[in-house]
N, C-alpha and C. Protein backbone atom coordinates (compact mmCIF):
# COMPACT_ATOMS: atom_id res chain seq x y z
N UNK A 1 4.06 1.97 52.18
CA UNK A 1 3.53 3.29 51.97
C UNK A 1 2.84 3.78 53.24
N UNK A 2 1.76 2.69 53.82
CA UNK A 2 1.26 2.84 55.09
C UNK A 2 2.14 3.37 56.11
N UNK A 3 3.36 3.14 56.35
CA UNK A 3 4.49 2.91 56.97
C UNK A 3 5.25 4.50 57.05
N UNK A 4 5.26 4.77 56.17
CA UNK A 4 5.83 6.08 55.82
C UNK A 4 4.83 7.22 55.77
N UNK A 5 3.62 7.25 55.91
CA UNK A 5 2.41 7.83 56.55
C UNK A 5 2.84 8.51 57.52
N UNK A 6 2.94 7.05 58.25
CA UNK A 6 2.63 6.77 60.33
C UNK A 6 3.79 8.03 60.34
N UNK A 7 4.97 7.54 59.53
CA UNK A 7 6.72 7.93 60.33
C UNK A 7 6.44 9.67 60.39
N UNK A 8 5.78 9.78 59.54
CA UNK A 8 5.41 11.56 58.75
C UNK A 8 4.31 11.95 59.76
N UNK A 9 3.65 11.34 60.23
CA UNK A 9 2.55 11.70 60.70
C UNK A 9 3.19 11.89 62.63
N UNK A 10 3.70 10.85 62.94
CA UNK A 10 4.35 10.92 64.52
C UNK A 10 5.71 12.17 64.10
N UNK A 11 6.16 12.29 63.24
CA UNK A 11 7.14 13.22 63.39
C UNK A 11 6.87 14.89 62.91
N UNK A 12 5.89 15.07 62.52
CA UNK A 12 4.87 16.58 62.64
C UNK A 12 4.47 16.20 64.10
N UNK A 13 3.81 14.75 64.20
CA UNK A 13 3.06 15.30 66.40
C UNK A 13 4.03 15.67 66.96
N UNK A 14 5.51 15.18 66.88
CA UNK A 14 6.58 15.58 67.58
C UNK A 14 7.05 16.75 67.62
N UNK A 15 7.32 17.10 66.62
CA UNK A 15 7.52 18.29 66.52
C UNK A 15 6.78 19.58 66.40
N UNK A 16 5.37 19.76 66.25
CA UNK A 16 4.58 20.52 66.82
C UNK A 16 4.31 20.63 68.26
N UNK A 17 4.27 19.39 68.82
CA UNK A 17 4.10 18.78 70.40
C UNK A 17 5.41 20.08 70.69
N UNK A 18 6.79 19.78 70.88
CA UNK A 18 8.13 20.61 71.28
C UNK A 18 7.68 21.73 71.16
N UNK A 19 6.99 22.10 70.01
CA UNK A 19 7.06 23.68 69.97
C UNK A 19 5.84 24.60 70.60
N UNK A 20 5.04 23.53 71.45
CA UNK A 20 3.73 24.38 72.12
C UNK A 20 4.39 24.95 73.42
N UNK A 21 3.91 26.02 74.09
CA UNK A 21 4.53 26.89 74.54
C UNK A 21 3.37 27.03 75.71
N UNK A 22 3.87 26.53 76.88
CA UNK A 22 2.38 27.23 77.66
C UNK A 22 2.52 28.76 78.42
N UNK A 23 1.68 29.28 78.05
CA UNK A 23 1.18 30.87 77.95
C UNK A 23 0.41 31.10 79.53
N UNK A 24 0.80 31.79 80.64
CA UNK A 24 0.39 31.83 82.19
C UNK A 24 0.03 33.30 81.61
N UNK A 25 -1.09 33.38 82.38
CA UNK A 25 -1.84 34.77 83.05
C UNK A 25 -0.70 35.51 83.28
N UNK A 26 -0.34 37.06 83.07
CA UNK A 26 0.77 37.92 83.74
C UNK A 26 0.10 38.36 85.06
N UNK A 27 0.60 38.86 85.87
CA UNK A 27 0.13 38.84 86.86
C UNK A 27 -0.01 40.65 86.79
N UNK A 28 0.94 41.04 85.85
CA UNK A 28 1.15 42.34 85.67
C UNK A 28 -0.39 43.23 84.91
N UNK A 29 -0.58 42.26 84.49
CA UNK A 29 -1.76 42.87 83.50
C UNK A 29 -2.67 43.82 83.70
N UNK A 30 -3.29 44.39 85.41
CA UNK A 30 -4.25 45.12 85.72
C UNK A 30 -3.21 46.60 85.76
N UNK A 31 -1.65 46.02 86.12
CA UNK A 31 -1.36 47.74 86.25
C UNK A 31 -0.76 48.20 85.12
N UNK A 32 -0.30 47.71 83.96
CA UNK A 32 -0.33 47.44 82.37
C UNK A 32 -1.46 48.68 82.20
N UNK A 33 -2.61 47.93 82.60
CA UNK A 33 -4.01 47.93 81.82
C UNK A 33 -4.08 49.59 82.59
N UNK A 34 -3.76 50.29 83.86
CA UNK A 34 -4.20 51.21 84.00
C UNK A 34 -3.18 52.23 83.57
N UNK A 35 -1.97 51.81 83.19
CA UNK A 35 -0.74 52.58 82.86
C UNK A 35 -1.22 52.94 81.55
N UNK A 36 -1.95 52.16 80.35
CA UNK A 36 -2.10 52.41 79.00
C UNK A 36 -3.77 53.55 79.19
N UNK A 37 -4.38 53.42 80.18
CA UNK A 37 -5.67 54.17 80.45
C UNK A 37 -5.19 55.33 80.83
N UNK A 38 -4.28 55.75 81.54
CA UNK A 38 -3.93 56.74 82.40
C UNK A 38 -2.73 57.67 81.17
N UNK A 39 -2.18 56.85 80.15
CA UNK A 39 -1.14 57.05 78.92
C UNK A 39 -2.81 57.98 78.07
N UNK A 40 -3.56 57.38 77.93
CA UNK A 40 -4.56 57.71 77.01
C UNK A 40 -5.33 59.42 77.43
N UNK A 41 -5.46 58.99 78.77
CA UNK A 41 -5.67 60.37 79.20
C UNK A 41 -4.95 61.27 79.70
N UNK A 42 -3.92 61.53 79.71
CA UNK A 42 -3.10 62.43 79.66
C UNK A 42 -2.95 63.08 78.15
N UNK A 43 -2.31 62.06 77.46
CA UNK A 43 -3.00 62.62 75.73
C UNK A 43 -4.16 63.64 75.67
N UNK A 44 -5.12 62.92 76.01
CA UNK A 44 -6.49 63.77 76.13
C UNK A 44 -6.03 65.16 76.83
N UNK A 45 -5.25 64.80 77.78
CA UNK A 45 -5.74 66.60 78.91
C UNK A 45 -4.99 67.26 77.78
N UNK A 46 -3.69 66.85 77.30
CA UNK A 46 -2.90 67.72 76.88
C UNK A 46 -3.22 68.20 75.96
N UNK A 47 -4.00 67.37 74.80
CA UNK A 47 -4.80 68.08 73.86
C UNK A 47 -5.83 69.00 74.00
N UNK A 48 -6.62 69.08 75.25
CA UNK A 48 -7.46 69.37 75.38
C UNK A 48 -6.89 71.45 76.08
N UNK A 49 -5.34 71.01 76.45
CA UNK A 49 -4.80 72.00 77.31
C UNK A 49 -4.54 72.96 76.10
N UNK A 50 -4.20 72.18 74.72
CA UNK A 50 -3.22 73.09 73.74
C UNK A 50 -4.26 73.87 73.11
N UNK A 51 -5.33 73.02 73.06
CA UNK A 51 -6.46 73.41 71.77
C UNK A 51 -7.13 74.64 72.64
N UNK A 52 -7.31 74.94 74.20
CA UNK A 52 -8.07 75.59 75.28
C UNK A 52 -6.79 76.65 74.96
N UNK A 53 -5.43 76.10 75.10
CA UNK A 53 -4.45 77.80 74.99
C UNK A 53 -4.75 78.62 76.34
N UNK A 54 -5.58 78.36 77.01
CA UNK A 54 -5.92 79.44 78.05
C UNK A 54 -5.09 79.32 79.68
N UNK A 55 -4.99 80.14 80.25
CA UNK A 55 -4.92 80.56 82.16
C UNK A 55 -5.92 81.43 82.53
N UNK A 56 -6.93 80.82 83.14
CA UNK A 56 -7.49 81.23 84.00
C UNK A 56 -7.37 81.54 85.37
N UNK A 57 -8.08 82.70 85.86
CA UNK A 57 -7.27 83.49 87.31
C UNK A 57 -7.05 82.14 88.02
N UNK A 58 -7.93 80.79 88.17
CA UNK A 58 -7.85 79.72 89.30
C UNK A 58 -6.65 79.35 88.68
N UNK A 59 -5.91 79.28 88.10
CA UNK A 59 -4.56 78.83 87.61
C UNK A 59 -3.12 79.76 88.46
N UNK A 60 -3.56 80.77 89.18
CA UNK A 60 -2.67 81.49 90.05
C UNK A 60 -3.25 81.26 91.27
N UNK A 61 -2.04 81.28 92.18
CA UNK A 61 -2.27 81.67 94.06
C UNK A 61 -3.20 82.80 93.82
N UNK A 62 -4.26 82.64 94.79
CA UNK A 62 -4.73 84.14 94.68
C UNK A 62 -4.39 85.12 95.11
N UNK A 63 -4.82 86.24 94.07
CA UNK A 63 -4.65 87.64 93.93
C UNK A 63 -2.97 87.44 94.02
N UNK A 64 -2.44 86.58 93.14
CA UNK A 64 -0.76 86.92 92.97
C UNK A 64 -0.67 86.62 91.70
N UNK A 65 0.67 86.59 91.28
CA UNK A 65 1.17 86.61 89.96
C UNK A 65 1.56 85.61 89.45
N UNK A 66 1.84 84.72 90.83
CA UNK A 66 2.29 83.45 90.64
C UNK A 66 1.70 82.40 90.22
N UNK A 67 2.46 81.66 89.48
CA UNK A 67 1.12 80.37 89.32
C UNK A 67 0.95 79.47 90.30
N UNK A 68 0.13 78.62 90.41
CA UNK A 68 -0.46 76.97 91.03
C UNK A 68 0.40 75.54 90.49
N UNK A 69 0.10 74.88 91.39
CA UNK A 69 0.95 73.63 90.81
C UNK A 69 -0.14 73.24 89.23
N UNK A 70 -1.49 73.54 89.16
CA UNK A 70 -2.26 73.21 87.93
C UNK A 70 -1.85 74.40 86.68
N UNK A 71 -1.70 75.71 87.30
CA UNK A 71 -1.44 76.37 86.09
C UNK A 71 0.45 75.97 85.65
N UNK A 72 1.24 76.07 86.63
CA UNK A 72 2.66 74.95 86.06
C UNK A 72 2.91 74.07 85.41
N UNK A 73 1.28 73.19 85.76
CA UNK A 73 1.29 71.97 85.00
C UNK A 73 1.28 72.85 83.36
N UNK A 74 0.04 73.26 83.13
CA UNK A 74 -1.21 73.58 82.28
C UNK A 74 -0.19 74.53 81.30
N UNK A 75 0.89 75.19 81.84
CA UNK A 75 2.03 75.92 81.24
C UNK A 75 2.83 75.46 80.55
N UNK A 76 3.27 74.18 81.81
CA UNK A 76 4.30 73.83 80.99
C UNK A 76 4.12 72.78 79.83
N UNK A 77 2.28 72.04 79.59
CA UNK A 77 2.37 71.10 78.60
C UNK A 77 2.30 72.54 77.59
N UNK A 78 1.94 73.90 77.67
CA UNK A 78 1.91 75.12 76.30
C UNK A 78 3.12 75.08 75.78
N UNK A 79 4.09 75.53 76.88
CA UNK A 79 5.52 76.08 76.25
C UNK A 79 5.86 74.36 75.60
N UNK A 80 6.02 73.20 75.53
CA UNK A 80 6.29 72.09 74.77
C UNK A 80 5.86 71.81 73.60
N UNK A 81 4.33 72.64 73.71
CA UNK A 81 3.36 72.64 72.09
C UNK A 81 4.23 73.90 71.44
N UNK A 82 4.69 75.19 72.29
CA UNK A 82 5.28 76.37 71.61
C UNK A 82 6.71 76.26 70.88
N UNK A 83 7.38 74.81 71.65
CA UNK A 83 8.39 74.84 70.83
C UNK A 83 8.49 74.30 69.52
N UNK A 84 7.09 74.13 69.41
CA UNK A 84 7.40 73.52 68.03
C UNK A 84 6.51 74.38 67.08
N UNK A 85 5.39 75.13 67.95
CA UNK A 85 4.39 75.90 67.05
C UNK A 85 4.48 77.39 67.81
N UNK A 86 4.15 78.02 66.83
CA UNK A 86 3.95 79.89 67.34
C UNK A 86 2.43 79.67 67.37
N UNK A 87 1.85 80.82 68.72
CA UNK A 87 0.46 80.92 68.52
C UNK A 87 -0.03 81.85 69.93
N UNK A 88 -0.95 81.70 70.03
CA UNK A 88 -1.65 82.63 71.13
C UNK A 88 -1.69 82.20 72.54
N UNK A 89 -1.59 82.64 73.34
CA UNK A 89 -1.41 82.23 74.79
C UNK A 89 -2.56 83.18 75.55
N UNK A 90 -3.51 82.47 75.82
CA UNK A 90 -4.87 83.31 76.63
C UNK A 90 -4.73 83.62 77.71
N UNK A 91 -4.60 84.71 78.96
CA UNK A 91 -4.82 84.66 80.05
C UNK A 91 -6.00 85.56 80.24
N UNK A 92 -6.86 85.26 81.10
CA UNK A 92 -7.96 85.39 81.32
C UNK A 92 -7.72 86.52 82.37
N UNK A 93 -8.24 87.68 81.86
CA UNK A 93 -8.24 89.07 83.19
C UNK A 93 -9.27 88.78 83.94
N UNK A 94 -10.29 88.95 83.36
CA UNK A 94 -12.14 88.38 84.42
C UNK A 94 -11.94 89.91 85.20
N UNK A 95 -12.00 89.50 86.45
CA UNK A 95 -12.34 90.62 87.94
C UNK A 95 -11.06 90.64 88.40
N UNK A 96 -9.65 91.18 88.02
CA UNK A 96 -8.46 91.48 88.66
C UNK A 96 -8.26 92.43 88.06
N UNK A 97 -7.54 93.47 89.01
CA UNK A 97 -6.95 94.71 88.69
C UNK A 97 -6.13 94.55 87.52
N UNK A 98 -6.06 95.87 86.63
CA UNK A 98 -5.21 95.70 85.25
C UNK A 98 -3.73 95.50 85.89
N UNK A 99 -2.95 96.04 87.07
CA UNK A 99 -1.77 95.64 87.43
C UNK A 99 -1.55 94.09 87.91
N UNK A 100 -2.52 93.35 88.49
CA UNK A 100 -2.39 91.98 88.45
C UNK A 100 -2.42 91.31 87.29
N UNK A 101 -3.09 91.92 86.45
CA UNK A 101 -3.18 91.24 85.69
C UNK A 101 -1.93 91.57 84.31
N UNK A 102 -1.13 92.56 84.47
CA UNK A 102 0.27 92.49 83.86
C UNK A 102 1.27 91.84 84.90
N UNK A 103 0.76 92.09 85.96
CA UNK A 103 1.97 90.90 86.47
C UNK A 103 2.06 89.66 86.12
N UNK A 104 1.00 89.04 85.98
CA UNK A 104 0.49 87.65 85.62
C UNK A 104 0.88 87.58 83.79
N UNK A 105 0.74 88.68 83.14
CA UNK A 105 1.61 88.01 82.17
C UNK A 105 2.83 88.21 81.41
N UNK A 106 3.72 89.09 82.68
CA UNK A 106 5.49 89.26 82.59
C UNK A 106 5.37 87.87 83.53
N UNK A 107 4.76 87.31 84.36
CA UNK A 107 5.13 85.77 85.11
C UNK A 107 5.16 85.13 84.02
N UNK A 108 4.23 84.74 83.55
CA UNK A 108 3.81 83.99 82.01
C UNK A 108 5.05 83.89 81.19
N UNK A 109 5.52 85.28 80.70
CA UNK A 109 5.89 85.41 79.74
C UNK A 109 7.73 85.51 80.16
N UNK A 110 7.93 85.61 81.61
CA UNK A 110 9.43 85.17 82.23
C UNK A 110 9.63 83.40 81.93
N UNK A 111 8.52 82.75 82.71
CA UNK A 111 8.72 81.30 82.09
C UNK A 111 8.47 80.65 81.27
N UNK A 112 7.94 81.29 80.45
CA UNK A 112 8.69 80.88 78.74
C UNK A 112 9.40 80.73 78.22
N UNK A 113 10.34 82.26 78.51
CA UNK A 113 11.25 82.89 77.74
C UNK A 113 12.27 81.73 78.84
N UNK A 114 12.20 81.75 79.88
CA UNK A 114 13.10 80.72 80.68
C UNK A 114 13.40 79.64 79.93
N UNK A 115 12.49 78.95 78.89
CA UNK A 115 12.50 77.84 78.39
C UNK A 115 12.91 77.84 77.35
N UNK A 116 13.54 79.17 77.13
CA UNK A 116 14.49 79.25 75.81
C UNK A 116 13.65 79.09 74.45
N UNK A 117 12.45 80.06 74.61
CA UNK A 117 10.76 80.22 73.81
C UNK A 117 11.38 81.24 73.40
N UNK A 118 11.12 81.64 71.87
CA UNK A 118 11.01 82.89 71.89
C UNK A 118 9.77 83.62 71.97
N UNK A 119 9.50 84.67 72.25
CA UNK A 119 8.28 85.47 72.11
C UNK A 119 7.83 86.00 70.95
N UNK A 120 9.00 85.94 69.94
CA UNK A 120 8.51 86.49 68.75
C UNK A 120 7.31 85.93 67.78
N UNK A 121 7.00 84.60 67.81
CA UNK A 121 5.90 83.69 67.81
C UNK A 121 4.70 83.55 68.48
N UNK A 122 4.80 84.17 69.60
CA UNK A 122 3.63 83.55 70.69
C UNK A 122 2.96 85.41 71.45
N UNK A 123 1.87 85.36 71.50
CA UNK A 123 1.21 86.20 71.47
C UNK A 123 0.48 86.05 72.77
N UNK A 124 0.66 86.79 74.19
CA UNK A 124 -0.11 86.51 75.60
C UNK A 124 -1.30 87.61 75.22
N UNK A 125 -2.51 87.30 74.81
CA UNK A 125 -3.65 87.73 75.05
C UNK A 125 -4.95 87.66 76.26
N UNK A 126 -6.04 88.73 76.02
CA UNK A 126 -7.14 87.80 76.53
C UNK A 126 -8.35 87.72 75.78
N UNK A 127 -8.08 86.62 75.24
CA UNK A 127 -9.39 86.04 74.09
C UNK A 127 -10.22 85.11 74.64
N UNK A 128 -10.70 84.51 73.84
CA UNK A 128 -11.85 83.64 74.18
C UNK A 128 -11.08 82.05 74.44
N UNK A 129 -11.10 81.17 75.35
CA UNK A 129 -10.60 80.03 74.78
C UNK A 129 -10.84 79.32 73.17
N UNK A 130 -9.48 79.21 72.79
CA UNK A 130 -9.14 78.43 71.63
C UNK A 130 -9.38 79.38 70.18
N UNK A 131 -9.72 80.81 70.98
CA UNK A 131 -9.39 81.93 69.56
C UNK A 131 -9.54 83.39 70.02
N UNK A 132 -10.03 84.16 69.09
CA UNK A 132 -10.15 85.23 69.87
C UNK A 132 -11.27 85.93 70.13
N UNK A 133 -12.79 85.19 69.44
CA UNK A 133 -13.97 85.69 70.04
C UNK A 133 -13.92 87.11 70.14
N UNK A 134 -15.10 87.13 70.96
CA UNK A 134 -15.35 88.10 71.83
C UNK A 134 -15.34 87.60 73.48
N UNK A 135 -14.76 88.79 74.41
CA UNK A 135 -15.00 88.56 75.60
C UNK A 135 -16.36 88.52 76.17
N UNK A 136 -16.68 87.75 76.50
CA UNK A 136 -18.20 87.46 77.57
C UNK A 136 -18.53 88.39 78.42
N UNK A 137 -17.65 89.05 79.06
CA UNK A 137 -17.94 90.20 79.71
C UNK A 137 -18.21 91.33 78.61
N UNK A 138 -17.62 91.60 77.47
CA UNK A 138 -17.89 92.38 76.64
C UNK A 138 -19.42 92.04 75.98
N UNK A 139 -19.58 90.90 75.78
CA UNK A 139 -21.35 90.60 75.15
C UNK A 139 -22.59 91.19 76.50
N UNK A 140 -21.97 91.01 77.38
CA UNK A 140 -22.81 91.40 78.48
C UNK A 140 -23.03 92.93 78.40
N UNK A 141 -21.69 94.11 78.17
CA UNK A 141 -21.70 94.97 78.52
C UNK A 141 -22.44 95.89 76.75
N UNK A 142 -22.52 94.90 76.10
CA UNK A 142 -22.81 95.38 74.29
C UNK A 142 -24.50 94.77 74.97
N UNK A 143 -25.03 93.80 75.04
CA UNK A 143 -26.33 93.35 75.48
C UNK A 143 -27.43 94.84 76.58
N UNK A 144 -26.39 95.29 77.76
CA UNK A 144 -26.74 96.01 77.85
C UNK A 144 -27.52 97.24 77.82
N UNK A 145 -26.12 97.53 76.88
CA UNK A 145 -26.22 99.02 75.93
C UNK A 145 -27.56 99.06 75.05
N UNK A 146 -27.33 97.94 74.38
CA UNK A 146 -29.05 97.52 73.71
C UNK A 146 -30.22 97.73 74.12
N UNK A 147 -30.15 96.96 75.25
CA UNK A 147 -31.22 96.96 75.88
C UNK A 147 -31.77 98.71 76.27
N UNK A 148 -30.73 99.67 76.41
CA UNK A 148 -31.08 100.98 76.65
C UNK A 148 -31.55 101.65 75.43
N UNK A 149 -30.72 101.04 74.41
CA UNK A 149 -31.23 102.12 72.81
C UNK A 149 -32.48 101.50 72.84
N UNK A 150 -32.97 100.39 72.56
CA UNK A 150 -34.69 99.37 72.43
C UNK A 150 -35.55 100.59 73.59
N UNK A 151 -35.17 100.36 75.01
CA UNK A 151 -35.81 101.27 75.73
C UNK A 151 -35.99 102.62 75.58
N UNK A 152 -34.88 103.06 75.21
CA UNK A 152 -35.04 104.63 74.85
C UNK A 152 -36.10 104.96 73.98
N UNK A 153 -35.73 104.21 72.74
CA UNK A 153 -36.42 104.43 71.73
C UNK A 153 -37.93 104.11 71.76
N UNK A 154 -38.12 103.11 72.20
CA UNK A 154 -39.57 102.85 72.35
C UNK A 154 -40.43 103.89 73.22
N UNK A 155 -39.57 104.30 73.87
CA UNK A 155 -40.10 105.76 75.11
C UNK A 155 -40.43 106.80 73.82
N UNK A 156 -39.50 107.10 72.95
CA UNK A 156 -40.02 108.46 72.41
C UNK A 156 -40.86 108.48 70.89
N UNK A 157 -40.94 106.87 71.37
CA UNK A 157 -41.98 106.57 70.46
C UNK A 157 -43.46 106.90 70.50
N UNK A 158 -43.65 107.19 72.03
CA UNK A 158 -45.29 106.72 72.30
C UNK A 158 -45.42 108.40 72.88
């Protein structure tokens, strides 16, 4: 019985022994490790690009119509979210002439449509990032105005 123990017992060491596997360091592992960091944040920008919806003037050469290699980028992760969703496309007027600033969005709205987008979905505004707010320059110019009725009024008060 002893005997047939041992035979059971050396022939599991044996055969567990065959099947250990020795496991080396990859050598690959640090550029792995920055490929899955660098995978993670790009995710991030792009989410961060779709949910923002916006072009801002630094997103064009200045004072042109054209875009930047960042607004190309920043475009082209939109039109990839547009082919699958309809929605608003922000470009930001700020301090450019109203004709720059329709050039800038027949540019916009040529490389879209380039991408075989339709427009009937997608809406080039200038809203607020990620809706349509109010413009900031508009709170400034309503803050204003206030400030003159408060003044006025308090004048023909006294």
């Amino acid at each position: 019985m002893k005997l047939n123990v041992i035979k059971i017992m050396m022939l599991v060491f044996v055969l567990t022994t065959g099947c250990q596997e020795t496991l080396k360091e990859s050598s690959d592992k640090p550029v792995i490790n920055r490929q899955l960091v660098s995978t993670y944040n790009d995710i991030a920008l792009e989410n961060a690009i779709i949910s923002q919806h916006t072009l801002y003037p630094y997103h064009f050469i200045d004072n042109s119509a054209e875009l930047n290699e960042l607004g190309k980028r920043d475009l082209d992760v939109l039109i990839r979210h547009f082919t699958k969703e309809a929605g608003h496309l922000n470009i930001r007027k700020q301090n450019i002439s109203s004709e720059l600033y329709e050039a800038r969005m027949e540019s916009v709205q040529k490389r879209i449509e380039e991408a075989n987008i339709s427009m009937d979905g997608i809406s080039i505004v200038d809203y607020m990032p990620g809706g349509s707010g109010i413009a900031s320059e508009s709170i400034l110019v309503i803050l204003s105005q206030e400030e003159e009725l408060v003044t006025s009024e308090s004048q023909t008060l006294y």
